[in-house]
PDB file of N, CA and C in Angstrom:
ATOM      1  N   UNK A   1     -45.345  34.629   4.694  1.00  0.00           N
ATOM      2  CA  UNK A   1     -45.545  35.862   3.938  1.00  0.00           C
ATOM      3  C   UNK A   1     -44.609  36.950   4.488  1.00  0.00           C
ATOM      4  N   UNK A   2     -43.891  37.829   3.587  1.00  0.00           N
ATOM      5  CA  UNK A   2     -43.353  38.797   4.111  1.00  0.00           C
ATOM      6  C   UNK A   2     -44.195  39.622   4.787  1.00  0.00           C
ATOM      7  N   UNK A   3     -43.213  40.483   5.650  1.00  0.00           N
ATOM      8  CA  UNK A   3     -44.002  41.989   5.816  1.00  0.00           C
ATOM      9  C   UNK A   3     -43.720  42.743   4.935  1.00  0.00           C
ATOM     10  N   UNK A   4     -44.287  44.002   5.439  1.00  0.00           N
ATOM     11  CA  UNK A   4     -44.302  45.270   4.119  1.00  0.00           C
ATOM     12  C   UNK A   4     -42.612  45.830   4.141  1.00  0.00           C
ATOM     13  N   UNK A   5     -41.907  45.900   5.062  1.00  0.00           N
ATOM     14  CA  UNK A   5     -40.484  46.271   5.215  1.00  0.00           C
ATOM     15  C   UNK A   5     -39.640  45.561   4.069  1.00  0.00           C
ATOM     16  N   UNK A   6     -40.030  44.032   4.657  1.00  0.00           N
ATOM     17  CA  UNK A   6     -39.126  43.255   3.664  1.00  0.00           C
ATOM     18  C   UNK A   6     -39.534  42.857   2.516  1.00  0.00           C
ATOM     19  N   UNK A   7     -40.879  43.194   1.835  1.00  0.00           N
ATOM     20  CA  UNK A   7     -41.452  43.062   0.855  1.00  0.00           C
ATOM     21  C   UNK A   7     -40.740  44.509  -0.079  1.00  0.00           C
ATOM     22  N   UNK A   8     -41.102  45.521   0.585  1.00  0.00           N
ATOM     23  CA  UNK A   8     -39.972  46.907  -0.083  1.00  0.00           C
ATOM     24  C   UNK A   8     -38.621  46.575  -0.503  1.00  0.00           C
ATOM     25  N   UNK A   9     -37.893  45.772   0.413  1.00  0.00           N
ATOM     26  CA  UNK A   9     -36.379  45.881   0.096  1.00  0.00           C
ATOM     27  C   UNK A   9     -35.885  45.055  -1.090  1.00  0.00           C
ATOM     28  N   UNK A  10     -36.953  43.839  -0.950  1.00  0.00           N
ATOM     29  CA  UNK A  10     -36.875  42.801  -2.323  1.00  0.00           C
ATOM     30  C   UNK A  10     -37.150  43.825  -3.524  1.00  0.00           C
ATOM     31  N   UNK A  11     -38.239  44.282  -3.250  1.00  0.00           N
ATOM     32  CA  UNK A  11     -38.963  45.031  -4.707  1.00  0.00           C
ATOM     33  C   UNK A  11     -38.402  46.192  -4.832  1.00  0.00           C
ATOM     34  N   UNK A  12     -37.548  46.639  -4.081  1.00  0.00           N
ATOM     35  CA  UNK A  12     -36.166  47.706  -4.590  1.00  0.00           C
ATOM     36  C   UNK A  12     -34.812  47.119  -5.083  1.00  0.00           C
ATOM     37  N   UNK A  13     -34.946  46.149  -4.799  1.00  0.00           N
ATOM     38  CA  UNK A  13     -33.714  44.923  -5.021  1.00  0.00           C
ATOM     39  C   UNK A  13     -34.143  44.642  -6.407  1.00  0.00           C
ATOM     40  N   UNK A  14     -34.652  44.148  -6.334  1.00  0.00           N
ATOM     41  CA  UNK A  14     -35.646  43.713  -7.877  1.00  0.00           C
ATOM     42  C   UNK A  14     -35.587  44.564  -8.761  1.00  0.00           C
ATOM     43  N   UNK A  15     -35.940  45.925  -8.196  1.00  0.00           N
ATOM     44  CA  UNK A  15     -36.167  47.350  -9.609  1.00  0.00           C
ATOM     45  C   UNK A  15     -34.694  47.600  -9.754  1.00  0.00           C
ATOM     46  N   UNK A  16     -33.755  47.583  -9.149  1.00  0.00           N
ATOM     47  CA  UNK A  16     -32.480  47.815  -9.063  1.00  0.00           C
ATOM     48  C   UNK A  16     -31.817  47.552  -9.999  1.00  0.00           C
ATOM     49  N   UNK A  17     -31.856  45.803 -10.007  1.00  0.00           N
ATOM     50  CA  UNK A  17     -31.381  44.853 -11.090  1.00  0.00           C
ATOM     51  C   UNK A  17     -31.782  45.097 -12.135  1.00  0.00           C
ATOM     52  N   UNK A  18     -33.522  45.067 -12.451  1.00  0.00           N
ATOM     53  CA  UNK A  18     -33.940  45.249 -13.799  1.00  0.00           C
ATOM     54  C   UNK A  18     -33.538  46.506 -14.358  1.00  0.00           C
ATOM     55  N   UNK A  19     -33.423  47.577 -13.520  1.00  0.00           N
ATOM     56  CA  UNK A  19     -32.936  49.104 -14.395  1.00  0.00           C
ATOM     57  C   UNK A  19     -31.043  49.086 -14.593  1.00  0.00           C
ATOM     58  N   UNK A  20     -30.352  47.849 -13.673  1.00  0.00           N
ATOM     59  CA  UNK A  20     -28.901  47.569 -14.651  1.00  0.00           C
ATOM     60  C   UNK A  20     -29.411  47.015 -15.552  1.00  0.00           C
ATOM     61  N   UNK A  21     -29.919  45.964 -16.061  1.00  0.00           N
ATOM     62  CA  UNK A  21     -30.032  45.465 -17.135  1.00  0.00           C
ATOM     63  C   UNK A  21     -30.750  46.509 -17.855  1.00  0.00           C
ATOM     64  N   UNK A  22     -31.391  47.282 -17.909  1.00  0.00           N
ATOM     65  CA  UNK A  22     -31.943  48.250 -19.031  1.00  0.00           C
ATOM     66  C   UNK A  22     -31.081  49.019 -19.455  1.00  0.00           C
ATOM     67  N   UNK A  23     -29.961  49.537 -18.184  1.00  0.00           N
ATOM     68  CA  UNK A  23     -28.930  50.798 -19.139  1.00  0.00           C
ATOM     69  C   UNK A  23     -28.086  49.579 -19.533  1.00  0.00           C
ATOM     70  N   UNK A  24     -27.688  48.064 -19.574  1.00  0.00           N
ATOM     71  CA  UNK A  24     -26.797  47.645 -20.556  1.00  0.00           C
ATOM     72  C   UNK A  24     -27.359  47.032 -21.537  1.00  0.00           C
ATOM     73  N   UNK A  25     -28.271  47.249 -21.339  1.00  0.00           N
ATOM     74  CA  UNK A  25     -29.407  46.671 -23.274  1.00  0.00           C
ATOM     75  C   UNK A  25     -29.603  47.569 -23.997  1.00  0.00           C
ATOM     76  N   UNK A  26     -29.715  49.186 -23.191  1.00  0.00           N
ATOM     77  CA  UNK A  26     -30.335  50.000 -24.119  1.00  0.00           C
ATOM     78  C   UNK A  26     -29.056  51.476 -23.536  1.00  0.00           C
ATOM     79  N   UNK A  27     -28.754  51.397 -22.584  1.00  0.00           N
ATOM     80  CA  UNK A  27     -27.429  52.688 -22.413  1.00  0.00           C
ATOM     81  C   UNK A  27     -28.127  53.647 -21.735  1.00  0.00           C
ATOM     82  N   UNK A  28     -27.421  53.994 -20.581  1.00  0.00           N
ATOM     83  CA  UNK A  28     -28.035  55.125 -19.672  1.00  0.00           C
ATOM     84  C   UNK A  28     -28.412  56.069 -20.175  1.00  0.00           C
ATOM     85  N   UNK A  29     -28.842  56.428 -21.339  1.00  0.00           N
ATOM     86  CA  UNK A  29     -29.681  57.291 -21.482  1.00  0.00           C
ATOM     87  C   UNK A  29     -31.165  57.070 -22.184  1.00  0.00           C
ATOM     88  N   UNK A  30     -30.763  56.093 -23.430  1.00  0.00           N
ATOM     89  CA  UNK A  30     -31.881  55.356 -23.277  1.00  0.00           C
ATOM     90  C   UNK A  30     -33.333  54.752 -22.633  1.00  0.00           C
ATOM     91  N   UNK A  31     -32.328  54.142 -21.150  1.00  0.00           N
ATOM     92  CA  UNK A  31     -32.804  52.874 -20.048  1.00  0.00           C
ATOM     93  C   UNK A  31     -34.047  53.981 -19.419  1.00  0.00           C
ATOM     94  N   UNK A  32     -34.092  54.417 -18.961  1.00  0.00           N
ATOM     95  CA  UNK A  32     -35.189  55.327 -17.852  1.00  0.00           C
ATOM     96  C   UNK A  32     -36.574  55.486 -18.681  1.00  0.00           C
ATOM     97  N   UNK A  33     -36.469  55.779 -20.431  1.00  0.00           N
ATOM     98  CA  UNK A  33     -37.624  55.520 -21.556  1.00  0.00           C
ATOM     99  C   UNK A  33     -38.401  54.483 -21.520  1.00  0.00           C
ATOM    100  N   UNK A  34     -37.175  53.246 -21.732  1.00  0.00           N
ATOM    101  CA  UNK A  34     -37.435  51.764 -21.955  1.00  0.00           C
ATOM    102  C   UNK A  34     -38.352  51.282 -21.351  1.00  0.00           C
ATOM    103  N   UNK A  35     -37.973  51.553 -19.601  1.00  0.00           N
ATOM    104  CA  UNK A  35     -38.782  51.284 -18.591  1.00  0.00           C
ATOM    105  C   UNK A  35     -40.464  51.073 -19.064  1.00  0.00           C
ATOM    106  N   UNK A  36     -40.762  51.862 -19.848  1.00  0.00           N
ATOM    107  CA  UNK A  36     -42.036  52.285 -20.078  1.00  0.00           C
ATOM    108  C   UNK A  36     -43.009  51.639 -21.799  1.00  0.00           C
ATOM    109  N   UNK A  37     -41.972  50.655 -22.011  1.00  0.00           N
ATOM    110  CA  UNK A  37     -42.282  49.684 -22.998  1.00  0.00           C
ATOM    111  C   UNK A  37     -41.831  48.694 -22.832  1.00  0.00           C
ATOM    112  N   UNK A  38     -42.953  48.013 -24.305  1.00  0.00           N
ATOM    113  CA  UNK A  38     -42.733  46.438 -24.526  1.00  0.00           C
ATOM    114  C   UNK A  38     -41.174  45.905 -24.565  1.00  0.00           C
ATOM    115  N   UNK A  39     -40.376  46.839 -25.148  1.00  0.00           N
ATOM    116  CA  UNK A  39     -38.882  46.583 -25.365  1.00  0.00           C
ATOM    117  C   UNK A  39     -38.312  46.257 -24.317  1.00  0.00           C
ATOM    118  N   UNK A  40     -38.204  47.449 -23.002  1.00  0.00           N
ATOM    119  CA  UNK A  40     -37.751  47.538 -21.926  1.00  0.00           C
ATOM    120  C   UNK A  40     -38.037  45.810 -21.255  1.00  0.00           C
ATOM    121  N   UNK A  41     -39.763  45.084 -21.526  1.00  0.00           N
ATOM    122  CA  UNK A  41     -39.349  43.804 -20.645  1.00  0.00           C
ATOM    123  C   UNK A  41     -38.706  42.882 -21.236  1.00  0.00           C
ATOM    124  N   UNK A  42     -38.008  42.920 -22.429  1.00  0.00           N
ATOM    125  CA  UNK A  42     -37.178  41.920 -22.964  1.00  0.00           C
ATOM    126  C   UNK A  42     -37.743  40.842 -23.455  1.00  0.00           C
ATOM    127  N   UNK A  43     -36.954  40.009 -24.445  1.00  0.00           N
ATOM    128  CA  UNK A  43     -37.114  39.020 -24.883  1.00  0.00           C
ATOM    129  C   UNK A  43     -36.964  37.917 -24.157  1.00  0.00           C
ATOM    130  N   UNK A  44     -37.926  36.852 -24.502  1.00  0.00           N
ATOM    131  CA  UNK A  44     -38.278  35.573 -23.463  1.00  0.00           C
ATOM    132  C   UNK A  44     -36.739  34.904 -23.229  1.00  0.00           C
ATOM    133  N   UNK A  45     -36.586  34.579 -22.019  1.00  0.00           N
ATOM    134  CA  UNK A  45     -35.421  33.913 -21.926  1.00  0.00           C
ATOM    135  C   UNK A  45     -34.100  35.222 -21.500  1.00  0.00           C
ATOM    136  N   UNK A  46     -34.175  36.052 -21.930  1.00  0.00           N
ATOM    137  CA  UNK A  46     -33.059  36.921 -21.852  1.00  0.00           C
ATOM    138  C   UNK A  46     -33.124  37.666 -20.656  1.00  0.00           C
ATOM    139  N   UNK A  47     -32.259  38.006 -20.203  1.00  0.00           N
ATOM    140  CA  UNK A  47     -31.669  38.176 -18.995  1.00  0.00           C
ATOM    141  C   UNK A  47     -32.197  39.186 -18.609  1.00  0.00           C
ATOM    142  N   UNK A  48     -32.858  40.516 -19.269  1.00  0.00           N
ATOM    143  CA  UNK A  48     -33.598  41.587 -19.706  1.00  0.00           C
ATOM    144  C   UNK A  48     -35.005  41.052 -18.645  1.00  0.00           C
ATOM    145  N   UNK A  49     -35.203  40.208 -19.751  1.00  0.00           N
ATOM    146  CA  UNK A  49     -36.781  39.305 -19.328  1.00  0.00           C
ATOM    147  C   UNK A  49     -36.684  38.782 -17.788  1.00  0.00           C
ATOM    148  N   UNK A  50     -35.574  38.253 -17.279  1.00  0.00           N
ATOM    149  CA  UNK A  50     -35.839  37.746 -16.420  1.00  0.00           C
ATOM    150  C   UNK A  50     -35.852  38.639 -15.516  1.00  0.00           C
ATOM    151  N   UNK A  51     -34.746  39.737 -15.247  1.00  0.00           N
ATOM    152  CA  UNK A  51     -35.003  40.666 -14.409  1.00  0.00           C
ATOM    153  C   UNK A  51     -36.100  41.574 -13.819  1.00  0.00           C
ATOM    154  N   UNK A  52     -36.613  41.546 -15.337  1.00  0.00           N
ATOM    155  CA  UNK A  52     -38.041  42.217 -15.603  1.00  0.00           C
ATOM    156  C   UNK A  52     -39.136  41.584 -14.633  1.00  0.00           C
ATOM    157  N   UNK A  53     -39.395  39.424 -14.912  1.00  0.00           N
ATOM    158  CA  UNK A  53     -40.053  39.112 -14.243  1.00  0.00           C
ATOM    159  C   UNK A  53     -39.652  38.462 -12.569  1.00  0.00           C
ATOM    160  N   UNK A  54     -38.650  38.870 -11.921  1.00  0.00           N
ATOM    161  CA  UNK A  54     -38.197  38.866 -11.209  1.00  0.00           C
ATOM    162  C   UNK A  54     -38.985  39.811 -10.447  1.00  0.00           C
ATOM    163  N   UNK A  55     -38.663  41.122 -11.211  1.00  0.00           N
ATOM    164  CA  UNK A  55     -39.077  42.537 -10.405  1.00  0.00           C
ATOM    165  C   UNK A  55     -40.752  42.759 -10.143  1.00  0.00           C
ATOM    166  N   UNK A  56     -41.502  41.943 -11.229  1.00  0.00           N
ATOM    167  CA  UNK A  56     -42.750  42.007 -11.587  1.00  0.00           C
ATOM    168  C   UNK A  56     -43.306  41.130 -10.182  1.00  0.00           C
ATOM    169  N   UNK A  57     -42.766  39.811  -9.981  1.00  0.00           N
ATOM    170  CA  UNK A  57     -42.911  39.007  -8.773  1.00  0.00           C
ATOM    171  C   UNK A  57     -42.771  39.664  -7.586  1.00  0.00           C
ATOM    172  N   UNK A  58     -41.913  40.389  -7.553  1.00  0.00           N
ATOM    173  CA  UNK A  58     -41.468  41.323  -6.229  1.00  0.00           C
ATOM    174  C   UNK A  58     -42.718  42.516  -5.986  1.00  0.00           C
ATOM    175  N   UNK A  59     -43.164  42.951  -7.331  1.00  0.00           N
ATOM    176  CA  UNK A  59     -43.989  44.032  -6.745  1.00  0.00           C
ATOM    177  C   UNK A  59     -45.011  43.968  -6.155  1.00  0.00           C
ATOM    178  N   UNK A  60     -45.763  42.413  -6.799  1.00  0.00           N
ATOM    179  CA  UNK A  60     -46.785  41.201  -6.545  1.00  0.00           C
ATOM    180  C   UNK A  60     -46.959  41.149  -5.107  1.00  0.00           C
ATOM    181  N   UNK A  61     -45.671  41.008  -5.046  1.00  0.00           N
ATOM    182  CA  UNK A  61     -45.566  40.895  -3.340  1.00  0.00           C
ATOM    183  C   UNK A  61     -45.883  41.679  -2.406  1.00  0.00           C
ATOM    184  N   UNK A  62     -44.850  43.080  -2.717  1.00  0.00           N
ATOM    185  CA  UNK A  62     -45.218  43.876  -1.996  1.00  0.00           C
ATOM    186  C   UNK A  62     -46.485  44.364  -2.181  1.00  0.00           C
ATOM    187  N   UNK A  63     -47.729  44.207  -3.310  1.00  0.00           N
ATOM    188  CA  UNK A  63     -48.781  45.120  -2.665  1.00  0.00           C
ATOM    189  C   UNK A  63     -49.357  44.107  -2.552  1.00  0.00           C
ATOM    190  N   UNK A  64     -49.341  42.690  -2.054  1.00  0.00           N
ATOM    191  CA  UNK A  64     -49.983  42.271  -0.981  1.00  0.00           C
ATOM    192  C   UNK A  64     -49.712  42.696   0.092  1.00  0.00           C
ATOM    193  N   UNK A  65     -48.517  42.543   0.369  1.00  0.00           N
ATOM    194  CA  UNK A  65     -48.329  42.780   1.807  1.00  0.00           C
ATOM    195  C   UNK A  65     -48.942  43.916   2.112  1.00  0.00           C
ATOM    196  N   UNK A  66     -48.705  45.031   1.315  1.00  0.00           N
ATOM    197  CA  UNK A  66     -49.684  46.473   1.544  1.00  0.00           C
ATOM    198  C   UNK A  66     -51.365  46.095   1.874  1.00  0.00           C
ATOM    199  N   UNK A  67     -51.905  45.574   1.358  1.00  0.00           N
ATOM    200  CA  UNK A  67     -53.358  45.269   1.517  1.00  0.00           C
ATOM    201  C   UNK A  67     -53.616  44.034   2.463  1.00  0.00           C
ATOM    202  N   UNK A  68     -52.350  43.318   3.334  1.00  0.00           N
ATOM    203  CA  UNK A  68     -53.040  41.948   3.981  1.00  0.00           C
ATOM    204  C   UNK A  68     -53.025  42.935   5.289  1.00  0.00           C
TER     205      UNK A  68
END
C-alpha cells in the first residue's frame, strides 16, 4: 500500500493528465467547466475516459491511505 505522500503525487499525476485531456477535448476554456460533468468523463474507451478512470483510481487510493 502506498503512503499518503506517494498516494498525493500519483493522484496529482493523475488529475494532471485528465485536465490535458479535458482542455484538448473541450479547449482551455471550456476544460475547468467540463470537469464538473458527465461530458468531462468521456466516452467509454476514449482516451478522455481513460484518464478520467485512471485519476478516479488514484483518488481511491489516496483517501485510503488518508484513513488507514
Amino acid at each position: 500500500m502506498l503512503d499518503k505522500a506517494e498516494a498525493a503525487a500519483t493522484f496529482r499525476a493523475a488529475d494532471a493528465a485528465w485536465d490535458a485531456q479535458l482542455i484538448h477535448v473541450f479547449g482551455r476554456k471550456s476544460a475547468p467547466n467540463m470537469r464538473y460533468t458527465m461530458a468531462g468523463r468521456g466516452m467509454p474507451n476514449s482516451n478522455l475516459r481513460k484518464a478520467y478512470d485512471v485519476r478516479e483510481a488514484a483518488r481511491k487510493t489516496f483517501e485510503e491511505a488518508c484513513t488507514a
